[in-house]
PDB file of N, CA and C in Angstrom:
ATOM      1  N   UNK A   1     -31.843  41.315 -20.928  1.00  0.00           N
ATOM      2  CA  UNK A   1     -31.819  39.964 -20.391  1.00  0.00           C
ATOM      3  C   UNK A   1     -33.062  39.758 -19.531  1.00  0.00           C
ATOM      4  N   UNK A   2     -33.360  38.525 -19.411  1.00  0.00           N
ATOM      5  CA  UNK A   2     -34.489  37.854 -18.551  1.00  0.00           C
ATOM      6  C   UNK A   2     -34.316  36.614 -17.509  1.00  0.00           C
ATOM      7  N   UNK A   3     -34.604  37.186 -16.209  1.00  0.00           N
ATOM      8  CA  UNK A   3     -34.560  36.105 -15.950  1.00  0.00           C
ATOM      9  C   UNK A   3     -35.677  35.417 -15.078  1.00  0.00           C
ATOM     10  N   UNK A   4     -35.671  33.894 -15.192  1.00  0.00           N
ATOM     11  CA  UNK A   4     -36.610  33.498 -14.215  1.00  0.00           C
ATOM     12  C   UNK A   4     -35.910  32.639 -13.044  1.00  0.00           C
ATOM     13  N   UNK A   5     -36.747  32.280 -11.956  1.00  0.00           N
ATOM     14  CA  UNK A   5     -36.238  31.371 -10.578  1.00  0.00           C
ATOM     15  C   UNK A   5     -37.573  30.803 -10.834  1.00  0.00           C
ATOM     16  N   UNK A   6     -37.163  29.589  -9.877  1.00  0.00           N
ATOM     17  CA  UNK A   6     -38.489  28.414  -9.484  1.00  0.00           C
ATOM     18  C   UNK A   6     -37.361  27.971  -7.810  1.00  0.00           C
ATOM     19  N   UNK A   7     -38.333  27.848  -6.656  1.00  0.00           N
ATOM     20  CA  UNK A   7     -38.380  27.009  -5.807  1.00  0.00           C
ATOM     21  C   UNK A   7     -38.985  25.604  -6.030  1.00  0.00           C
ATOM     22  N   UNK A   8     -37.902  24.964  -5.178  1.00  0.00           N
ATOM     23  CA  UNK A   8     -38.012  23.398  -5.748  1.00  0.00           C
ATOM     24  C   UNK A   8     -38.229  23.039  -3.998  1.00  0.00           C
ATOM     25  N   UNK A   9     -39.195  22.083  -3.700  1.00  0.00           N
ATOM     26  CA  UNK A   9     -39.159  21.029  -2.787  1.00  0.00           C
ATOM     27  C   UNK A   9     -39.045  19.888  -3.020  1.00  0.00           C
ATOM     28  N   UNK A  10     -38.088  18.864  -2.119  1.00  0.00           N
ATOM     29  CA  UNK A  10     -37.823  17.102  -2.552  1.00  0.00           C
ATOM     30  C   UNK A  10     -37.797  16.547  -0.963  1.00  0.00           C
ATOM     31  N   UNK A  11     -37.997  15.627  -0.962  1.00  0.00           N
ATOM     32  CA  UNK A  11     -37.620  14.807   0.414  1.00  0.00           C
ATOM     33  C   UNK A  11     -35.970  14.873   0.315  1.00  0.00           C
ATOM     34  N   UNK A  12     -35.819  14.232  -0.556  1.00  0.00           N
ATOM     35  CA  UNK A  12     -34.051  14.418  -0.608  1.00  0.00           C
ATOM     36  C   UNK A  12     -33.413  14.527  -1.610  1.00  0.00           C
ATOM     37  N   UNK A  13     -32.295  15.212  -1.899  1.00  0.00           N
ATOM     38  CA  UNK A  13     -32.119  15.742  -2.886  1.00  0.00           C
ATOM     39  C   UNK A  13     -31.313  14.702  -3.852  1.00  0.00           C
ATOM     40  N   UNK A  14     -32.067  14.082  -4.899  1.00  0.00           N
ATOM     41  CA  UNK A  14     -31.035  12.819  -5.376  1.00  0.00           C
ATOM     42  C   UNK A  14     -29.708  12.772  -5.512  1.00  0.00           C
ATOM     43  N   UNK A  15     -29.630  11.672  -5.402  1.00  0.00           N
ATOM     44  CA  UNK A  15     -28.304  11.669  -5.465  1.00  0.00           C
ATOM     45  C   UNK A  15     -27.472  11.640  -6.565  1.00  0.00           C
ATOM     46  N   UNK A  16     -28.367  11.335  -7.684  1.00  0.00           N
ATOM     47  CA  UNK A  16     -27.722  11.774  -9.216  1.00  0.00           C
ATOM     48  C   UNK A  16     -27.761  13.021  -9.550  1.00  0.00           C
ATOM     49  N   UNK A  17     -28.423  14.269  -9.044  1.00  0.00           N
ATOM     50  CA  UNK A  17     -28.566  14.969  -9.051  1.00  0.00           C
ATOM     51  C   UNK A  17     -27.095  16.281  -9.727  1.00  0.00           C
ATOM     52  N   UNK A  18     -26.032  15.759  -9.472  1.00  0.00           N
ATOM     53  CA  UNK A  18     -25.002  16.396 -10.148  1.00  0.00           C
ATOM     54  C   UNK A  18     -24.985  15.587 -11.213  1.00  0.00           C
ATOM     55  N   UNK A  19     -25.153  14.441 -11.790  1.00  0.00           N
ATOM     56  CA  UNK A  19     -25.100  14.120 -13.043  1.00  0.00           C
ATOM     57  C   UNK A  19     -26.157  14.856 -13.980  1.00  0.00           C
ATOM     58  N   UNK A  20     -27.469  14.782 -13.495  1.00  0.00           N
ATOM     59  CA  UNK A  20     -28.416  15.209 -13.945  1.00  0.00           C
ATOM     60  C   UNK A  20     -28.373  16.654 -14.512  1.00  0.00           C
ATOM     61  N   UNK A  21     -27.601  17.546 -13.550  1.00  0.00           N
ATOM     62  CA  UNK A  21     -27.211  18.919 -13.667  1.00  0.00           C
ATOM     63  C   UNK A  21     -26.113  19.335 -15.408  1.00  0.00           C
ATOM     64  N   UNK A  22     -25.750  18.310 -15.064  1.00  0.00           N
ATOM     65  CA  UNK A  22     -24.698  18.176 -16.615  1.00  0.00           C
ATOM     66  C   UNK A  22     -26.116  18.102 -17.941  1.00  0.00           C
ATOM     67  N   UNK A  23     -26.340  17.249 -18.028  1.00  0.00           N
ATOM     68  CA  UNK A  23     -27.632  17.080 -19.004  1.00  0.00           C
ATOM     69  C   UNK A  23     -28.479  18.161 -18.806  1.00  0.00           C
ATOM     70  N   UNK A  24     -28.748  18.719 -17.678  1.00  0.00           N
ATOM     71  CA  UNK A  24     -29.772  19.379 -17.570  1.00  0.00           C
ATOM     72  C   UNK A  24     -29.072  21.049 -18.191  1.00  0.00           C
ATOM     73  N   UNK A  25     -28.302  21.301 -17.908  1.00  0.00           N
ATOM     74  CA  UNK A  25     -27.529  22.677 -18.428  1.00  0.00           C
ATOM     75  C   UNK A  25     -27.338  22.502 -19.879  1.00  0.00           C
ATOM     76  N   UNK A  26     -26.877  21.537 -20.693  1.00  0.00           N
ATOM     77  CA  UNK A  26     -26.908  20.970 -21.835  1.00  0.00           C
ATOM     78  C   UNK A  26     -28.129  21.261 -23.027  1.00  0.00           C
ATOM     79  N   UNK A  27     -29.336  20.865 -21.768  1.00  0.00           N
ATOM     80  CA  UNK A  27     -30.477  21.665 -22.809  1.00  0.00           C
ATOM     81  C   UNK A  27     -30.558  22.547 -22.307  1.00  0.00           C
ATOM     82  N   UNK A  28     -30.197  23.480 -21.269  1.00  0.00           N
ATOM     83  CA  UNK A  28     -30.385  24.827 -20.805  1.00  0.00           C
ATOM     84  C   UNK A  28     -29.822  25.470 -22.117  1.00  0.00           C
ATOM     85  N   UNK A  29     -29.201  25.243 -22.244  1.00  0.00           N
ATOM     86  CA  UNK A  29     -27.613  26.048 -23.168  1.00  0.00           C
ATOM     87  C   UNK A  29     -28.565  25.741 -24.552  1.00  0.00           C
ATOM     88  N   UNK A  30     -28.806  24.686 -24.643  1.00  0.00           N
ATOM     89  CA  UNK A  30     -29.807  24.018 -26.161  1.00  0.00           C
ATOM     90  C   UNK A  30     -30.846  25.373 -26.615  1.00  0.00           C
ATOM     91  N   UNK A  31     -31.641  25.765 -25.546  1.00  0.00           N
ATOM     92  CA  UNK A  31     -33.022  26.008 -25.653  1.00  0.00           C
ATOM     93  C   UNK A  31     -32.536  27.676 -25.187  1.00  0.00           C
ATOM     94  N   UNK A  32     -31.583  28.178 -25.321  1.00  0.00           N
ATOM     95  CA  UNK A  32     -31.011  29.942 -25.264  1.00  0.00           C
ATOM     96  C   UNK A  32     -30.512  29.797 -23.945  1.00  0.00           C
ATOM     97  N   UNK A  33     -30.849  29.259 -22.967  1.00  0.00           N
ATOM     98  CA  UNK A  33     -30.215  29.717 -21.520  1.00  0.00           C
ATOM     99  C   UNK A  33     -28.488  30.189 -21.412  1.00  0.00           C
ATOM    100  N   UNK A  34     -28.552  31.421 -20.890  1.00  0.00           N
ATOM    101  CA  UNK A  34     -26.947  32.401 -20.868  1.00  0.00           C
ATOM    102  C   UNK A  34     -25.998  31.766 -19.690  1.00  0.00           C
ATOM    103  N   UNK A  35     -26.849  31.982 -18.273  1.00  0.00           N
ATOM    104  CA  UNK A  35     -26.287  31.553 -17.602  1.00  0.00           C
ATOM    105  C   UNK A  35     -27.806  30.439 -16.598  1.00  0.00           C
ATOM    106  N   UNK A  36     -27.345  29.634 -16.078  1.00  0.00           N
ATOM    107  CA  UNK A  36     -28.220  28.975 -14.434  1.00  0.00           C
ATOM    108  C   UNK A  36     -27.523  28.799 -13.369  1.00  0.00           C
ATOM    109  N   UNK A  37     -28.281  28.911 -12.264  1.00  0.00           N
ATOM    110  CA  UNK A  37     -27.927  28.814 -10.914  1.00  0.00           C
ATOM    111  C   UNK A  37     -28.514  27.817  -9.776  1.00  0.00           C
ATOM    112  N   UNK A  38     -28.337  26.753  -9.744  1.00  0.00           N
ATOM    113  CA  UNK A  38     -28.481  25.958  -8.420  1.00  0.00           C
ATOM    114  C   UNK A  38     -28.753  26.622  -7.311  1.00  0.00           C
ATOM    115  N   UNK A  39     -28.916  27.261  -6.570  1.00  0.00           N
ATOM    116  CA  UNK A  39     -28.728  27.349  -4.550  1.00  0.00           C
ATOM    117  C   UNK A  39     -29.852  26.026  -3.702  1.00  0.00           C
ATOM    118  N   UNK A  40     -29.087  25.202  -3.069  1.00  0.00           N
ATOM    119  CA  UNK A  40     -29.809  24.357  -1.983  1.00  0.00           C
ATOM    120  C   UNK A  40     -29.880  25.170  -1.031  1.00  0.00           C
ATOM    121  N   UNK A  41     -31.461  25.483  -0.767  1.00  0.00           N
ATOM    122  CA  UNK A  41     -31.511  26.674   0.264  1.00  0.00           C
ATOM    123  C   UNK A  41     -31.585  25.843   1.806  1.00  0.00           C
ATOM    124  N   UNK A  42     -32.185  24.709   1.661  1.00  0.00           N
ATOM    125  CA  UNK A  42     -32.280  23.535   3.071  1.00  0.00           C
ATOM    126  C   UNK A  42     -32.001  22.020   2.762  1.00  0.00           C
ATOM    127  N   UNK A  43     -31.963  21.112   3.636  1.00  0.00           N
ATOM    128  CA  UNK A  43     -31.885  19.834   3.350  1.00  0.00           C
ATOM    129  C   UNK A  43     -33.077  19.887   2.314  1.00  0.00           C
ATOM    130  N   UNK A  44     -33.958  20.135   2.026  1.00  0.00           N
ATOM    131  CA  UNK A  44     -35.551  19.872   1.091  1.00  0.00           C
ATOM    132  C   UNK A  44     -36.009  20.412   0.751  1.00  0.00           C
ATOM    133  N   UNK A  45     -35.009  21.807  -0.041  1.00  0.00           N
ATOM    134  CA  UNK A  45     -35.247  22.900  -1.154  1.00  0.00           C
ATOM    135  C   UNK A  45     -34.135  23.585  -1.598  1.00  0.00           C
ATOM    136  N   UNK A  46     -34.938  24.028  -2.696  1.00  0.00           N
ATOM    137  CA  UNK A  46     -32.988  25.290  -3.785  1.00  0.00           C
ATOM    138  C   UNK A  46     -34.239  25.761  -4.215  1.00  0.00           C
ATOM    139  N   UNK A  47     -33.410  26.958  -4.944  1.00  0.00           N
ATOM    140  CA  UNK A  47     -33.670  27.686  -5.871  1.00  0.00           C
ATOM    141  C   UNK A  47     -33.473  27.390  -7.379  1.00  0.00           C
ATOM    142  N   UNK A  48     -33.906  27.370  -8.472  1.00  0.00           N
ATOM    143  CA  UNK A  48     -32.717  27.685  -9.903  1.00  0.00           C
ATOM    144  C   UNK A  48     -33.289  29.126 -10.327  1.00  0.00           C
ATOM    145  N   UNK A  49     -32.214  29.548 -10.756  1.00  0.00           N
ATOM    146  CA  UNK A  49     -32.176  30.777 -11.032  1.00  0.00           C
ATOM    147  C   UNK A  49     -31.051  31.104 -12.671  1.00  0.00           C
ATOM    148  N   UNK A  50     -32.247  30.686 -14.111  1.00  0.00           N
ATOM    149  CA  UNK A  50     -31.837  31.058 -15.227  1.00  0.00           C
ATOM    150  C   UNK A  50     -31.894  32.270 -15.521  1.00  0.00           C
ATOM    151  N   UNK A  51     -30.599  33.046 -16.336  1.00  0.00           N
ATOM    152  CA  UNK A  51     -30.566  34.338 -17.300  1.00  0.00           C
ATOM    153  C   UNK A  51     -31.049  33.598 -18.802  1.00  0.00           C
ATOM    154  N   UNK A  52     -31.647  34.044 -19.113  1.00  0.00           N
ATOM    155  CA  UNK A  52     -32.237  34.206 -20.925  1.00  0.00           C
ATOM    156  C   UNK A  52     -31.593  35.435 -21.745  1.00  0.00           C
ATOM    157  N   UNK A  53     -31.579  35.543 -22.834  1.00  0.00           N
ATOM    158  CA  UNK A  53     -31.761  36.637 -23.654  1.00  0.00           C
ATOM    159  C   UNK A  53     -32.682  37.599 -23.757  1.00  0.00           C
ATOM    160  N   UNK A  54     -33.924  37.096 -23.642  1.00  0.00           N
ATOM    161  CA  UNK A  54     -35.351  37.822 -23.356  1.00  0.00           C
ATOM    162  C   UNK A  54     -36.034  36.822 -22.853  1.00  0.00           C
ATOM    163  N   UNK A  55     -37.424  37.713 -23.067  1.00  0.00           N
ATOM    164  CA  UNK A  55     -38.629  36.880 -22.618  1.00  0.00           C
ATOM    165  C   UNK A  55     -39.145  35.813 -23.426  1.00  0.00           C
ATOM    166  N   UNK A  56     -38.527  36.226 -24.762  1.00  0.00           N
ATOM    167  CA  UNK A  56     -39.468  35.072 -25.590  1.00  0.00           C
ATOM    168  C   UNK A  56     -38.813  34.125 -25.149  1.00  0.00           C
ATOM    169  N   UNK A  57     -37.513  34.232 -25.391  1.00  0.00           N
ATOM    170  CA  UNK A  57     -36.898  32.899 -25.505  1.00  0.00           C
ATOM    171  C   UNK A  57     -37.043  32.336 -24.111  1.00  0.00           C
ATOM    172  N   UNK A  58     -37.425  32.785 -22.706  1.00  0.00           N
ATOM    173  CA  UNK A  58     -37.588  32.493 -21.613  1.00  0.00           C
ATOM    174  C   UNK A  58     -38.898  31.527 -21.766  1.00  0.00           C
ATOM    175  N   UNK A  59     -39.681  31.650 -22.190  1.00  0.00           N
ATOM    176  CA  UNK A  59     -41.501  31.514 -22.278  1.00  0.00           C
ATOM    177  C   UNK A  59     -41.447  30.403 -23.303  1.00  0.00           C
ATOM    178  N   UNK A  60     -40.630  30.432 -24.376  1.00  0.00           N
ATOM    179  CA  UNK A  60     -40.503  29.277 -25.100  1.00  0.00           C
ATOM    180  C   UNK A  60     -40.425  27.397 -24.304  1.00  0.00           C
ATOM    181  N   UNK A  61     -39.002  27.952 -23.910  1.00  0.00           N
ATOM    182  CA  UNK A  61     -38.530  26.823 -22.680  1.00  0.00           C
ATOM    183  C   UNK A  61     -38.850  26.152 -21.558  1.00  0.00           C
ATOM    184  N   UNK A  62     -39.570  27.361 -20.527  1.00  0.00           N
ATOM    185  CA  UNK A  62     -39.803  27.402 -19.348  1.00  0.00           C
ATOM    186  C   UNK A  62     -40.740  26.038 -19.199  1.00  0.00           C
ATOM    187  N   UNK A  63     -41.810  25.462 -19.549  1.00  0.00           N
ATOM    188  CA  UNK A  63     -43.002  24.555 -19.683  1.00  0.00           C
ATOM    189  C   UNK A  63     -41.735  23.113 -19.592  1.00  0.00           C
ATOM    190  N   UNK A  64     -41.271  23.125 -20.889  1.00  0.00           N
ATOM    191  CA  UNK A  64     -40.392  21.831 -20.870  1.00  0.00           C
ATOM    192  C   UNK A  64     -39.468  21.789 -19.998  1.00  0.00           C
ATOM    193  N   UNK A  65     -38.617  22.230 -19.392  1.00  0.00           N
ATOM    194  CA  UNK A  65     -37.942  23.286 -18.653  1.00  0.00           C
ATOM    195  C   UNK A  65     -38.361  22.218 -16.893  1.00  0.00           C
ATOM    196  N   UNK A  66     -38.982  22.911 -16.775  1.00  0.00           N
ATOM    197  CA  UNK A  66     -39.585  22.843 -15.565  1.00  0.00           C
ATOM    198  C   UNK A  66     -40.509  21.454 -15.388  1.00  0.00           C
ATOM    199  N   UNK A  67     -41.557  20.711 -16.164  1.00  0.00           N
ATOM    200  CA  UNK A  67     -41.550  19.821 -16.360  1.00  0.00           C
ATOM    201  C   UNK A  67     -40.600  18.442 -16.341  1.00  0.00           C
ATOM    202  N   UNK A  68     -39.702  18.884 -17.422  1.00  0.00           N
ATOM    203  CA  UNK A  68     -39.382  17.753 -17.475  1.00  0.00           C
ATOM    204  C   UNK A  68     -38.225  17.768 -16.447  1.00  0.00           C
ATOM    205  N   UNK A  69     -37.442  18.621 -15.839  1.00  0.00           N
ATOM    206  CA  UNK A  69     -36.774  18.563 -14.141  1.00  0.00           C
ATOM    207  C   UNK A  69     -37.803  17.661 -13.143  1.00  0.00           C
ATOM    208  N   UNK A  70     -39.306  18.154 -13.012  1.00  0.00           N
ATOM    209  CA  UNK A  70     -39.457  17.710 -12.225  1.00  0.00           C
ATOM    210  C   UNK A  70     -39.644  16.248 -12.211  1.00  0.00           C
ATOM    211  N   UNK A  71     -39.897  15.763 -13.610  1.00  0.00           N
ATOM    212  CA  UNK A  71     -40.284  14.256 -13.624  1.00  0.00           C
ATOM    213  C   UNK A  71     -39.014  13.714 -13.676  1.00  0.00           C
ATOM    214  N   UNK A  72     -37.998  14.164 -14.078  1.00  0.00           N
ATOM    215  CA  UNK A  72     -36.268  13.351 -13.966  1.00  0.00           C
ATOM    216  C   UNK A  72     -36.376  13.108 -12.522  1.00  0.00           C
ATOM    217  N   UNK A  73     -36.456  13.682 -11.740  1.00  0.00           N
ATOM    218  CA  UNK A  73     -35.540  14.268 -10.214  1.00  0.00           C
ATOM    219  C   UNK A  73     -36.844  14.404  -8.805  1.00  0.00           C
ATOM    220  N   UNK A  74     -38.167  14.081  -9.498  1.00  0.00           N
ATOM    221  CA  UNK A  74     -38.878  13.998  -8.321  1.00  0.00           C
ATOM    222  C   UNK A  74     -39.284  15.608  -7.468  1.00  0.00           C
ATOM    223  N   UNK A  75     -38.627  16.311  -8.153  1.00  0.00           N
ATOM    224  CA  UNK A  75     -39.027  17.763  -6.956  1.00  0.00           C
ATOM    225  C   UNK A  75     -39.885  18.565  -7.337  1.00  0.00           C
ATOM    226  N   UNK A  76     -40.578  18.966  -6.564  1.00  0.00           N
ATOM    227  CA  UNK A  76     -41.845  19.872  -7.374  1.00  0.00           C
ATOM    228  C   UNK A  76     -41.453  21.106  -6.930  1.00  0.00           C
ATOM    229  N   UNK A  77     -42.167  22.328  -8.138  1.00  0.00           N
ATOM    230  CA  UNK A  77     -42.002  23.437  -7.786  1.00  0.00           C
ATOM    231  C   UNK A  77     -43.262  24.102  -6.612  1.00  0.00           C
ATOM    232  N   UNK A  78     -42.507  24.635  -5.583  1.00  0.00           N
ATOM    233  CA  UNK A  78     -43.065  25.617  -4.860  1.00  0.00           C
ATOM    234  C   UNK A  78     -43.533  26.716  -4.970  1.00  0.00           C
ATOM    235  N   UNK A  79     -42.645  27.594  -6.225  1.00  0.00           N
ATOM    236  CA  UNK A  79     -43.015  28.810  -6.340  1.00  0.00           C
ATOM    237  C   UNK A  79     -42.396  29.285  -7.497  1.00  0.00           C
ATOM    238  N   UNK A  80     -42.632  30.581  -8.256  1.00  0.00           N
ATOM    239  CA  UNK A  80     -41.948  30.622  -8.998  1.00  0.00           C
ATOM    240  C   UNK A  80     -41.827  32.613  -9.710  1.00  0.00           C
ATOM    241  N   UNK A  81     -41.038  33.171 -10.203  1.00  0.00           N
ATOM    242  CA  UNK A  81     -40.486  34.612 -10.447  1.00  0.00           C
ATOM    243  C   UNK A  81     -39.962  34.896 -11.602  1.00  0.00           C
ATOM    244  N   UNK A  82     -40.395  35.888 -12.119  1.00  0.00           N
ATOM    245  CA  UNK A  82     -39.694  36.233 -13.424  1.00  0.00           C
ATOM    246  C   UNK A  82     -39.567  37.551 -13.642  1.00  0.00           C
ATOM    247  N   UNK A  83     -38.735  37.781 -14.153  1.00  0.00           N
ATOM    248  CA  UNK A  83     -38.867  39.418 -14.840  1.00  0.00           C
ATOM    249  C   UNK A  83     -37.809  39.627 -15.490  1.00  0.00           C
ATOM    250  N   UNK A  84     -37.506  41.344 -15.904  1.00  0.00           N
ATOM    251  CA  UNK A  84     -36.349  42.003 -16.783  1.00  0.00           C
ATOM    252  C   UNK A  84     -34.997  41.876 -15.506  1.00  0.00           C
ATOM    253  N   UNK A  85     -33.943  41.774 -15.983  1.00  0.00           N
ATOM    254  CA  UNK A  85     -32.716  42.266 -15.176  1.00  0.00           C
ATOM    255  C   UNK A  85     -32.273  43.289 -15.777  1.00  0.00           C
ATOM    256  N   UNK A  86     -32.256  44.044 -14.533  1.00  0.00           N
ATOM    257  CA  UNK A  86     -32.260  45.628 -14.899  1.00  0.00           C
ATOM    258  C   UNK A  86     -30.724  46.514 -14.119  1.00  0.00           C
ATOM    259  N   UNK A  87     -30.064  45.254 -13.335  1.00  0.00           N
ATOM    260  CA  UNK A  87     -28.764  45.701 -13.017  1.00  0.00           C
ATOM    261  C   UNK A  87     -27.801  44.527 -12.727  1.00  0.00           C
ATOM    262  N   UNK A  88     -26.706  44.315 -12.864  1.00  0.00           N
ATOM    263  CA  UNK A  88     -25.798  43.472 -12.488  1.00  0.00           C
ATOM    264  C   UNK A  88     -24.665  43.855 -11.913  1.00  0.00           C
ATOM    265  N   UNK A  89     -23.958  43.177 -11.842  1.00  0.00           N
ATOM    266  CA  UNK A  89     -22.230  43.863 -11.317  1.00  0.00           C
ATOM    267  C   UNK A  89     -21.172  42.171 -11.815  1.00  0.00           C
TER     268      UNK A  89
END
């Protein structure tokens, strides 16, 4: 498995933003994504944090992915992480 995170900054976090999350997991799930993760780390940032199958299929997505979140929803990425998952529980 693979996974990547992106830090997100917004002034505020929309307020459609749980609708958006529905659609947005929809093509997660579309484009291989296993599992994703939301965390609002402050009033004017989160984390997401997708599992993939691998890398390809991570590297495929990621561009549209991330893009097109930010132009729905206004938040830009801050930062961003990837690699193998190499343990779980």
């Amino acid at each position: 498995m693979y996974a990547t995170s992106a830090d997100w900054s917004f002034d505020k976090l929309p307020s459609n933003f749980g609708d958006k999350n529905s659609e947005f997991t929809d093509e997660l799930r579309g484009l291989g994504a296993l599992n994703f993760y939301w965390v609002q780390t402050s009033n004017s940032s989160g984390r997401s944090i997708t599992i993939w199958p691998d890398q390809a299929t991570a590297q495929a997505a990621l561009y549209r992915i991330r893009e097109g979140a930010s132009a729905d929803t206004g938040m830009k990425i801050a930062s961003v992480c990837e690699g193998n998952v190499i343990g779980s529980m």
